[in-house]
C-alpha atoms as a PDB file:
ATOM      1  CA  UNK A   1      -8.421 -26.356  21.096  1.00  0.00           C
ATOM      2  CA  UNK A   2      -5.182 -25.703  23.194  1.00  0.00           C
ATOM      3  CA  UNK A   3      -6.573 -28.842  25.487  1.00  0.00           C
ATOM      4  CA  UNK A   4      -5.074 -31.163  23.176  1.00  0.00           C
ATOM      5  CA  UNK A   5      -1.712 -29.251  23.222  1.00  0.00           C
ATOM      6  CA  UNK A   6       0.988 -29.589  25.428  1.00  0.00           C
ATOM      7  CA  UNK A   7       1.829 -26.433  26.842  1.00  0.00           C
ATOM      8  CA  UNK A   8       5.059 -27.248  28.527  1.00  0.00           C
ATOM      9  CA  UNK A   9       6.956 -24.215  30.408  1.00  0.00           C
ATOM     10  CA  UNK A  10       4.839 -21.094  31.330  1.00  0.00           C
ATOM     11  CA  UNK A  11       7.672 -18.947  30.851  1.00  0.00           C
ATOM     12  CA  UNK A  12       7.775 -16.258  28.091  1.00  0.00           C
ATOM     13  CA  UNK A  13       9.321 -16.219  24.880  1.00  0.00           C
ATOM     14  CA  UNK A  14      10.558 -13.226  22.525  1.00  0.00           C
ATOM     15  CA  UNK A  15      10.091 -13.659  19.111  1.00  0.00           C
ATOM     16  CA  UNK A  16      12.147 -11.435  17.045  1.00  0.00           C
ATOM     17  CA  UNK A  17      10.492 -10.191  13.718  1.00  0.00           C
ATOM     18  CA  UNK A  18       7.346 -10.749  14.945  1.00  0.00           C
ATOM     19  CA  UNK A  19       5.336  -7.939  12.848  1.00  0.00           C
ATOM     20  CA  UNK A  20       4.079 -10.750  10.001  1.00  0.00           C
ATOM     21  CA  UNK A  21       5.230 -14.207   8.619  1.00  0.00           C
ATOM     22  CA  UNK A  22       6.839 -16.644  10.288  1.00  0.00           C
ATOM     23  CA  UNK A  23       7.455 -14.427  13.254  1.00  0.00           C
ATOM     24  CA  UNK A  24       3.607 -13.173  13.420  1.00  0.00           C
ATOM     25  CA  UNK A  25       2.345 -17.321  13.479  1.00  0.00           C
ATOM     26  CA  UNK A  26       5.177 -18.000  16.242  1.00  0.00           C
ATOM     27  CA  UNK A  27       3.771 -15.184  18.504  1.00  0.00           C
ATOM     28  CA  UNK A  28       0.072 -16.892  18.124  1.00  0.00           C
ATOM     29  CA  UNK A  29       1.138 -20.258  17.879  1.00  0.00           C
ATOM     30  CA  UNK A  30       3.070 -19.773  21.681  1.00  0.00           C
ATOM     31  CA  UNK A  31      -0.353 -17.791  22.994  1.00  0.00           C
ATOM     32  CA  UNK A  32      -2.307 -20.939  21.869  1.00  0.00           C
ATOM     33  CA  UNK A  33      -0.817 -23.096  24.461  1.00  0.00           C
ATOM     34  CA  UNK A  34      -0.821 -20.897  26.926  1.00  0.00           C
ATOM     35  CA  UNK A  35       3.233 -19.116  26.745  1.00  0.00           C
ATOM     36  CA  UNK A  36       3.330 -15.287  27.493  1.00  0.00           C
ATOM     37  CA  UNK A  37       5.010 -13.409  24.333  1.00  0.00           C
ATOM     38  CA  UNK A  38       7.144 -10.559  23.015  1.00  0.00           C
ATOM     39  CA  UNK A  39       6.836  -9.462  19.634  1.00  0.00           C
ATOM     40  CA  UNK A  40       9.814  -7.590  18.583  1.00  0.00           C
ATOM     41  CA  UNK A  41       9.662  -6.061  15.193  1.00  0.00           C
ATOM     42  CA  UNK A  42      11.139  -3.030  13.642  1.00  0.00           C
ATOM     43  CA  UNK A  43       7.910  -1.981  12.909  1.00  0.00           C
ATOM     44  CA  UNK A  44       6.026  -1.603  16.559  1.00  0.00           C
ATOM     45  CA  UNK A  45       2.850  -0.925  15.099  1.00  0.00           C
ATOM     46  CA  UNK A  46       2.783  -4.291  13.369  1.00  0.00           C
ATOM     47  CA  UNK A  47       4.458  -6.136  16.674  1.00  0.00           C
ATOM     48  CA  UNK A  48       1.556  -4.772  18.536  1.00  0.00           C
ATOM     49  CA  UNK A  49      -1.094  -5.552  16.371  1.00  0.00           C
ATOM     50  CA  UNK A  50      -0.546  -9.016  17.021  1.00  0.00           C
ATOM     51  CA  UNK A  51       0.364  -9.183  20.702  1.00  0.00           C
ATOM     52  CA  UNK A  52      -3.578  -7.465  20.687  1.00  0.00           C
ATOM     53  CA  UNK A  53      -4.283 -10.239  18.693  1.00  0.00           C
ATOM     54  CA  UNK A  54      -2.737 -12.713  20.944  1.00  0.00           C
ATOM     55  CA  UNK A  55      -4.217 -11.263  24.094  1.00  0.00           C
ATOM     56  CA  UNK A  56      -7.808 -11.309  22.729  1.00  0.00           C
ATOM     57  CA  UNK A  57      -7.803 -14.812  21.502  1.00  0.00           C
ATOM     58  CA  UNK A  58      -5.904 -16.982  23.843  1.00  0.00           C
ATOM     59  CA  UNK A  59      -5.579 -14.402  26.900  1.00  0.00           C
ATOM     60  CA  UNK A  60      -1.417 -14.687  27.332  1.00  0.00           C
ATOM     61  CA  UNK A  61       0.345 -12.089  28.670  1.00  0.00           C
ATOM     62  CA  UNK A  62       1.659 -10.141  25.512  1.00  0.00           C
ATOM     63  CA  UNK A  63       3.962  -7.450  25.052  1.00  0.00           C
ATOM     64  CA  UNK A  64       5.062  -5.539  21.634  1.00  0.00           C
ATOM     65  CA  UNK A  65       8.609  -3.902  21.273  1.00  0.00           C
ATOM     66  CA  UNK A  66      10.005  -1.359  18.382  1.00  0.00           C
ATOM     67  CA  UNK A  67      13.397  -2.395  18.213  1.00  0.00           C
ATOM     68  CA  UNK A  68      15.505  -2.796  15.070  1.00  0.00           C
ATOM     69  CA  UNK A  69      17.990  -5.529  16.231  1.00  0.00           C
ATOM     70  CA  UNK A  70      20.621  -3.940  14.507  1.00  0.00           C
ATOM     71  CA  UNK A  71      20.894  -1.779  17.725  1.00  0.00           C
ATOM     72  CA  UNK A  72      22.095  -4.087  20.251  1.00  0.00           C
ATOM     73  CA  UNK A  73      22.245  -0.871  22.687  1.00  0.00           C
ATOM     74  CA  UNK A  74      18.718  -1.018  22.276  1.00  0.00           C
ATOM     75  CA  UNK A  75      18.367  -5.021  23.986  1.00  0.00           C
ATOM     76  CA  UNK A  76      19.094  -4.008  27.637  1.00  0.00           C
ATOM     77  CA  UNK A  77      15.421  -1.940  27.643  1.00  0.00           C
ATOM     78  CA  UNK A  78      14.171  -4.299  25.344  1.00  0.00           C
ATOM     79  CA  UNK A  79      14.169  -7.429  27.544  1.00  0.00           C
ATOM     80  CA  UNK A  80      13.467  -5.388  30.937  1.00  0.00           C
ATOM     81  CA  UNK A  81      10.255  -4.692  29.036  1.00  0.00           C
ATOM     82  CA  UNK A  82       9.541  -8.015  27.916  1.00  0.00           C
ATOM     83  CA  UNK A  83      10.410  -9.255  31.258  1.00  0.00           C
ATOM     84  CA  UNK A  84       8.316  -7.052  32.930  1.00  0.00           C
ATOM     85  CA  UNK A  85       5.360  -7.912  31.007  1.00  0.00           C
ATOM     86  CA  UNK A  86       5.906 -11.598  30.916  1.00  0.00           C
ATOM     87  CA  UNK A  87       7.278 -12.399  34.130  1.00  0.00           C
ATOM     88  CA  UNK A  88       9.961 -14.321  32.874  1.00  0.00           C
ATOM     89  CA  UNK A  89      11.756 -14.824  29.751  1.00  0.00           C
ATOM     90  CA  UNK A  90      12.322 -18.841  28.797  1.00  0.00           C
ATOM     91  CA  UNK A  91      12.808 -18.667  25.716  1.00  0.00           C
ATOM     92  CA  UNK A  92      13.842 -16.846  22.514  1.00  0.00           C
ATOM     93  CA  UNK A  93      13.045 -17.238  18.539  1.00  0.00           C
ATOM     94  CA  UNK A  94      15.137 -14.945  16.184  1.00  0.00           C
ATOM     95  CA  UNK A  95      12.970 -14.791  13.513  1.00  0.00           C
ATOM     96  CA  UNK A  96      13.901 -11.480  12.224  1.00  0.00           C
ATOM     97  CA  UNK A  97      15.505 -11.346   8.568  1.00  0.00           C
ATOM     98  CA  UNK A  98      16.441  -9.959   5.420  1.00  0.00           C
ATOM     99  CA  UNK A  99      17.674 -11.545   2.210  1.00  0.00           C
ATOM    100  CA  UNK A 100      19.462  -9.132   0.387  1.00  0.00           C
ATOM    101  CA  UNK A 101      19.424 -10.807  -3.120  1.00  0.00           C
ATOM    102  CA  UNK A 102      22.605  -9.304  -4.850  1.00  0.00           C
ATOM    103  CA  UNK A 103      24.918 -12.259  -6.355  1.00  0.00           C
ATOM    104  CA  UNK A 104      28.954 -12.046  -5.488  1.00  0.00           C
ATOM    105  CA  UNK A 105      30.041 -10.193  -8.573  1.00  0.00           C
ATOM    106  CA  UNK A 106      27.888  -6.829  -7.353  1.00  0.00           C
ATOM    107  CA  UNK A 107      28.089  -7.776  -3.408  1.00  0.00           C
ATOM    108  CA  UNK A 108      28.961  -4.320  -1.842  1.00  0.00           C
ATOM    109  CA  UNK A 109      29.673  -4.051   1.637  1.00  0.00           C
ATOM    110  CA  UNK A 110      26.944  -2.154   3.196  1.00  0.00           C
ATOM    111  CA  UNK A 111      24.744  -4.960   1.757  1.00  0.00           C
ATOM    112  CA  UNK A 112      26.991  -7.687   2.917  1.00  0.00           C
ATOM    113  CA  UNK A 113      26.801  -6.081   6.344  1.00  0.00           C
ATOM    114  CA  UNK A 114      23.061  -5.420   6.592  1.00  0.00           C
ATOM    115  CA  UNK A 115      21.893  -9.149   6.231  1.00  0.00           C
ATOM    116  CA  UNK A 116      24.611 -10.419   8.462  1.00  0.00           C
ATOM    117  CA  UNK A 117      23.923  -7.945  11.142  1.00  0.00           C
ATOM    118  CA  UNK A 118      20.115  -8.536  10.929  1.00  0.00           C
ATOM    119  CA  UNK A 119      20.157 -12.494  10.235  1.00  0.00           C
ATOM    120  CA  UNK A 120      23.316 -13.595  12.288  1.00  0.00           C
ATOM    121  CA  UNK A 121      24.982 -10.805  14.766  1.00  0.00           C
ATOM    122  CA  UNK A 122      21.478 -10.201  16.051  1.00  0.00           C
ATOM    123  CA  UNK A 123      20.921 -13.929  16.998  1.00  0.00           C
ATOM    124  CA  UNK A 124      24.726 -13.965  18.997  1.00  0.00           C
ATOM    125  CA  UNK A 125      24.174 -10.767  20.606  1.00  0.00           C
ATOM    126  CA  UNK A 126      20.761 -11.657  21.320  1.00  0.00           C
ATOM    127  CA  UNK A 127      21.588 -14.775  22.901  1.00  0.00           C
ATOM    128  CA  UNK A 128      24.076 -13.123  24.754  1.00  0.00           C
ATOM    129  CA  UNK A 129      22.042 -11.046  26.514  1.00  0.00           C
ATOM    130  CA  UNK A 130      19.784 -13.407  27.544  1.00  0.00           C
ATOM    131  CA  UNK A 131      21.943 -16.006  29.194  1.00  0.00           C
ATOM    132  CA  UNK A 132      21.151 -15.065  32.476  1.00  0.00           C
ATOM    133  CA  UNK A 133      17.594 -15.151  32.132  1.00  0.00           C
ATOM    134  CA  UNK A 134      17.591 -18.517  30.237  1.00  0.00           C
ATOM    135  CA  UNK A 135      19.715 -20.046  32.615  1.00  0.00           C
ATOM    136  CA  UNK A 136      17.676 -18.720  35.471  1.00  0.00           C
ATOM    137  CA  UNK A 137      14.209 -20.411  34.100  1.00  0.00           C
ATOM    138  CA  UNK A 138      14.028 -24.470  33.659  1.00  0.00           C
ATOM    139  CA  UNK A 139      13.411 -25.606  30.305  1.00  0.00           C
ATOM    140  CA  UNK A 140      14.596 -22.488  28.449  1.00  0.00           C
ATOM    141  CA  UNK A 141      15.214 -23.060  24.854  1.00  0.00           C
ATOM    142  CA  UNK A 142      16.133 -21.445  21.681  1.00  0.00           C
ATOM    143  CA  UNK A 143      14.948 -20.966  18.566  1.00  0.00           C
ATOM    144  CA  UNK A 144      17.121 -19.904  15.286  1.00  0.00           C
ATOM    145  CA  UNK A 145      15.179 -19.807  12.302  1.00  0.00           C
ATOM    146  CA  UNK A 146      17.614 -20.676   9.817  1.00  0.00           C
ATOM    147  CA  UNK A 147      16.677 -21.462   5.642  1.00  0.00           C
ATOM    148  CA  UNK A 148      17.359 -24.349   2.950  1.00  0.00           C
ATOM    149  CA  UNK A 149      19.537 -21.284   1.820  1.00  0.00           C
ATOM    150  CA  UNK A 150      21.857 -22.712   4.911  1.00  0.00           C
ATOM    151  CA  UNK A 151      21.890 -26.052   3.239  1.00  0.00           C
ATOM    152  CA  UNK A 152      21.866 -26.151  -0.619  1.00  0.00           C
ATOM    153  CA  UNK A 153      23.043 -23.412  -3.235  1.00  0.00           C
ATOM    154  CA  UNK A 154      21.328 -20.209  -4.324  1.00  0.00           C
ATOM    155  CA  UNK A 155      23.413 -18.069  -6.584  1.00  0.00           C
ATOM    156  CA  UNK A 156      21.302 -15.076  -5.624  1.00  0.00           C
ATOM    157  CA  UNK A 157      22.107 -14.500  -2.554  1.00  0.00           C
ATOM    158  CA  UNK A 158      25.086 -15.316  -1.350  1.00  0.00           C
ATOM    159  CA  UNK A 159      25.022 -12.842   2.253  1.00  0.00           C
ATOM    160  CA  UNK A 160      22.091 -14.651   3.167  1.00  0.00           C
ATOM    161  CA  UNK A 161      23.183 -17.698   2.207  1.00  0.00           C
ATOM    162  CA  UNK A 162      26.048 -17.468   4.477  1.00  0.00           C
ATOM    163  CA  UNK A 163      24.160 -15.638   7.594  1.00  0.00           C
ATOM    164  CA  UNK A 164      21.707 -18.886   7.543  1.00  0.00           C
ATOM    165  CA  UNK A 165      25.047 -21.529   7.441  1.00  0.00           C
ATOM    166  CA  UNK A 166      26.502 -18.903  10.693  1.00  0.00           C
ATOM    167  CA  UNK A 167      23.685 -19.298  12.239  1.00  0.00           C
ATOM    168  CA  UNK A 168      23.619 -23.288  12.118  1.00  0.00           C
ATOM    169  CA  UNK A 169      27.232 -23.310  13.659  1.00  0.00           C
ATOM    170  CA  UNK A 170      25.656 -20.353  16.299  1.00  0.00           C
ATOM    171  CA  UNK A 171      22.776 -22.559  17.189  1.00  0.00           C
ATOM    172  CA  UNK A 172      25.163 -25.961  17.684  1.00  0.00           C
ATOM    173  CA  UNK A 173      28.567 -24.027  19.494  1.00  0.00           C
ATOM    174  CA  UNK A 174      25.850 -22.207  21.605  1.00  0.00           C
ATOM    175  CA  UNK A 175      24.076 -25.390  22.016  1.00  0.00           C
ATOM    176  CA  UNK A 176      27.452 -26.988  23.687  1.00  0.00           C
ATOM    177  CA  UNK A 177      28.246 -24.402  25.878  1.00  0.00           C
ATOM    178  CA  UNK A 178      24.373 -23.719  27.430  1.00  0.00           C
ATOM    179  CA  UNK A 179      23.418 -27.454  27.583  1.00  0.00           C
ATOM    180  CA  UNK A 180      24.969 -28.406  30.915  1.00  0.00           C
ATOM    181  CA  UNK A 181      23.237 -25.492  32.259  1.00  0.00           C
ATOM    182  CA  UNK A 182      19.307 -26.597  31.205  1.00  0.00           C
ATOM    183  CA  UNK A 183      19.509 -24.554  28.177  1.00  0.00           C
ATOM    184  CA  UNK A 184      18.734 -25.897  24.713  1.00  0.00           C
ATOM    185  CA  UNK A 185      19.653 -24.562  21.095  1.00  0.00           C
ATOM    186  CA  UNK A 186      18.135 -25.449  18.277  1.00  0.00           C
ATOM    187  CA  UNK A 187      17.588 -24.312  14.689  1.00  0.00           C
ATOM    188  CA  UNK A 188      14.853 -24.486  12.241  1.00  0.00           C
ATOM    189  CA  UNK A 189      15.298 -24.742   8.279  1.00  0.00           C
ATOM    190  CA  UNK A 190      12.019 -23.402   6.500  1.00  0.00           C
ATOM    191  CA  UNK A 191      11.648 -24.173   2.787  1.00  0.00           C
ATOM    192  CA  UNK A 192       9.732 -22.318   0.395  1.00  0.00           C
ATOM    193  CA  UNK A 193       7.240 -20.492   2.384  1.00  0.00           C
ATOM    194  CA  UNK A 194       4.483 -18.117   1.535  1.00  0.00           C
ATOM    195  CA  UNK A 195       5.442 -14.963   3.508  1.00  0.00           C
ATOM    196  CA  UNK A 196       6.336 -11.296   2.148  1.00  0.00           C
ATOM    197  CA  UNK A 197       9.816 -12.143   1.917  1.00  0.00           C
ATOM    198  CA  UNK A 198       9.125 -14.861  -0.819  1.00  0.00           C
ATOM    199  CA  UNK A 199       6.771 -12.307  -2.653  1.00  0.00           C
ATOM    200  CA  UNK A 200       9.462 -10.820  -4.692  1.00  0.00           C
ATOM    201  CA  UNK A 201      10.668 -13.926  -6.370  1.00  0.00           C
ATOM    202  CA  UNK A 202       6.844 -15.214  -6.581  1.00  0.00           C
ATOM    203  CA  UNK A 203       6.268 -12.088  -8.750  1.00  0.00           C
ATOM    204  CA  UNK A 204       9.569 -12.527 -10.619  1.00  0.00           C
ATOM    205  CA  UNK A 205       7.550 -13.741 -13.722  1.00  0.00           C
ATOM    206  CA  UNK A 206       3.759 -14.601 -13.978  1.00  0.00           C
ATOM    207  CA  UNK A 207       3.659 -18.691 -13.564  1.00  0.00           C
ATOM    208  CA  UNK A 208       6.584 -18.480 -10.481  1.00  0.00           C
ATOM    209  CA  UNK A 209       4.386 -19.650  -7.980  1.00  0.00           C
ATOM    210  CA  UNK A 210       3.758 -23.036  -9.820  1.00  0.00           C
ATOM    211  CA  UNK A 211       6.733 -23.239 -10.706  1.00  0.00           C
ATOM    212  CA  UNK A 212       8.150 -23.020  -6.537  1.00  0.00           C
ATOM    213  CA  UNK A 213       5.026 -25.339  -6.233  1.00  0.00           C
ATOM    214  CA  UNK A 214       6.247 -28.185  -8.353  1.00  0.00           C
ATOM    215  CA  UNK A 215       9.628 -27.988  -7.201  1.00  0.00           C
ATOM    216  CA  UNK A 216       8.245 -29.594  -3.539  1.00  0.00           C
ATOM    217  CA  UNK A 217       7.462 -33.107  -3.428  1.00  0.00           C
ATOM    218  CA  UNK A 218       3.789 -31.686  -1.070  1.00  0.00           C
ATOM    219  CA  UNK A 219       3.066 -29.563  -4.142  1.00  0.00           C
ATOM    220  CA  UNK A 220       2.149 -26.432  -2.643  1.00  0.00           C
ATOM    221  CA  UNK A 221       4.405 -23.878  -0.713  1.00  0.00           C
ATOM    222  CA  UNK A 222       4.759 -24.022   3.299  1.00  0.00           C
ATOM    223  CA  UNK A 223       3.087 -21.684   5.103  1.00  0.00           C
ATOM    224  CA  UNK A 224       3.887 -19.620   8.239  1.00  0.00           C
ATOM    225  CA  UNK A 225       2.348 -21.919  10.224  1.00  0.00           C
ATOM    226  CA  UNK A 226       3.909 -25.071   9.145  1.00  0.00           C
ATOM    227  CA  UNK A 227       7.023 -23.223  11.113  1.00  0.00           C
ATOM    228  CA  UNK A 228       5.485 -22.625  13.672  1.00  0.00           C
ATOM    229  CA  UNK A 229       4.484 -25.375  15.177  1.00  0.00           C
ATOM    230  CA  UNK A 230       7.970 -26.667  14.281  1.00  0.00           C
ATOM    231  CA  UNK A 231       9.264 -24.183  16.378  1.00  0.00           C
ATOM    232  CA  UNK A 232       6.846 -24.205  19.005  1.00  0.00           C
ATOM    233  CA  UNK A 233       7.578 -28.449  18.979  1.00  0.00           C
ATOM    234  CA  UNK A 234      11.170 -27.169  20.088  1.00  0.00           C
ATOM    235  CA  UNK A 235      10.182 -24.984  22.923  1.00  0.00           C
ATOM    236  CA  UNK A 236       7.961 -27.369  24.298  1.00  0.00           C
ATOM    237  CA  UNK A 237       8.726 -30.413  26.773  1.00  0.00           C
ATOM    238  CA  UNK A 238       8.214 -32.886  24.036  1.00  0.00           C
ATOM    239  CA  UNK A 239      11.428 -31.388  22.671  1.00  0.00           C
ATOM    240  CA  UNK A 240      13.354 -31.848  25.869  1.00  0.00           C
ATOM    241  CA  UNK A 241      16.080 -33.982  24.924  1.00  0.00           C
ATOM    242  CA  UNK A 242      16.693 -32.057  21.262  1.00  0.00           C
ATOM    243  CA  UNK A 243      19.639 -29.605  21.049  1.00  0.00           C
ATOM    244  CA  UNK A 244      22.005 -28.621  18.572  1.00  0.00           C
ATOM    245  CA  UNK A 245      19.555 -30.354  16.119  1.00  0.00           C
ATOM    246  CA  UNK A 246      18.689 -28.354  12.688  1.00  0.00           C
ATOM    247  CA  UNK A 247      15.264 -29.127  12.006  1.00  0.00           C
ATOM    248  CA  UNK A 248      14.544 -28.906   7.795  1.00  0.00           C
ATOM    249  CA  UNK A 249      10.686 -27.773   7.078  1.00  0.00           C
ATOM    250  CA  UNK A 250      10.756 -27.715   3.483  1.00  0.00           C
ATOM    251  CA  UNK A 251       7.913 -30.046   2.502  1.00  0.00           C
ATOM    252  CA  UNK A 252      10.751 -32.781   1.261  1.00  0.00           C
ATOM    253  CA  UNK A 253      12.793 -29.729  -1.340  1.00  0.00           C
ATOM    254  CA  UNK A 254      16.033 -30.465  -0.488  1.00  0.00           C
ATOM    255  CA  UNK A 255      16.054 -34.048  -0.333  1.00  0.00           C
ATOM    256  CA  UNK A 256      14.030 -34.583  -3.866  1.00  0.00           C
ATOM    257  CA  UNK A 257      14.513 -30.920  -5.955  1.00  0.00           C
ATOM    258  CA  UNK A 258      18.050 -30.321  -5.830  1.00  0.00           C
END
């Protein structure tokens, strides 16, 4: 199967909130062609449940890492042990997130707070700290996973709404300033997909699910895998001339539905 793939670098990637959805397919997706991985979740039972997973189906060099990425103190021994088990770090996906659905009249700070530290100050910090290794390895690239929320309106939830649009303008300013040295910065806009964070408004009322469904012009909701190979598309060499590019995977929602 990973014969018909292009692997590109051999370098490793973390992948923040990489316990389950769209974090869990990135860590397997990457191990199918052939990339070492770090799973970081808050949860380090679930981040090493599928770095085993990785390991025993596509033999990668795996690593999983506890680390809420609300503690930047934690990063420093965070990346020494990804590095250590990967060899190299090449690349980075922040895929970690929380939505935080409270609308603006009952917004209270600690919740404002907790979805932009989780969503956005993670993803600058992060990227901070990894400069030097990027830099350091050819064909490093990052990842931001981003959401429609960045792009269209969503009275529910305006925090995340506006950690997804920061993270756009992350992704292009840190785009500009890493480019001339090898690095690239993209983002990645997922639509409705069928993850645990969408369960919630899927069991909102008992037909919500075809409701979401009709709403895309594909007729069914995206699944974690759909954004993965996205992603893994702009880690890859056949993405070697895309930065500062926000790439929409919403199975056609916010050009037809809105």
């Amino acid at each position: 199967m990973t014969g018909s793939l292009r692997c590109g670098p051999d370098t490793g990637v973390i992948v923040t909130g990489a316990g389950s959805g769209i974090g869990r397919a990135t860590v397997l997706a990457l191990a199918e062609v052939g990339r070492p991985v770090a799973a970081w979740d808050v949860h380090e039972n679930a981040a090493v449940n599928v770095v085993d997973e990785a390991r025993s189906r596509f033999g990668v060099a795996a690593v999983g890492v506890g680390i809420d990425v609300r503690d930047t103190a934690g990063f420093d021994h965070a990346i020494a042990a990804s590095r250590s088990a990967m060899g190299s770090v090449g690349g980075m996906v922040h895929a970690a997130g929380i939505v935080g659905g409270t609308p603006i009249e009952a917004l209270d700070e600690s919740a404002w707070d907790a979805v932009l530290a989780v969503n956005l100050r993670a993803a600058a910090l992060l990227i901070r700290a990894l400069v030097s290794d990027l830099v350091a390895e050819p064909a490093s690239a990052v990842v931001l996973i981003a959401s429609i929320e960045a792009l269209i309106s969503n009275e529910r939830v305006p925090a995340y709404s506006a950690a997804k649009a920061g993270m756009l303008g992350l992704a292009r300013s840190s785009a500009a300033r890493l480019g001339p040295q090898g690095v690239r910065v993209n983002s990645v806009c997922p639509g409705f997909i069928d993850t645990p964070m969408l369960q919630p408004a899927l069991e909102r009322e008992p037909n919500a699910r075809a409701i979401y469904e009709r709403r895309v012009p594909l007729r069914r909701l995206g699944r974690p895998e759909d954004i993965a190979r996205a992603v893994r598309f702009l880690l890859s060499e056949d993405a070697a001339y895309i930065t500062a590019a926000e790439l929409v995977v919403d199975g056609g929602v916010t050009r037809t539905a809105f």
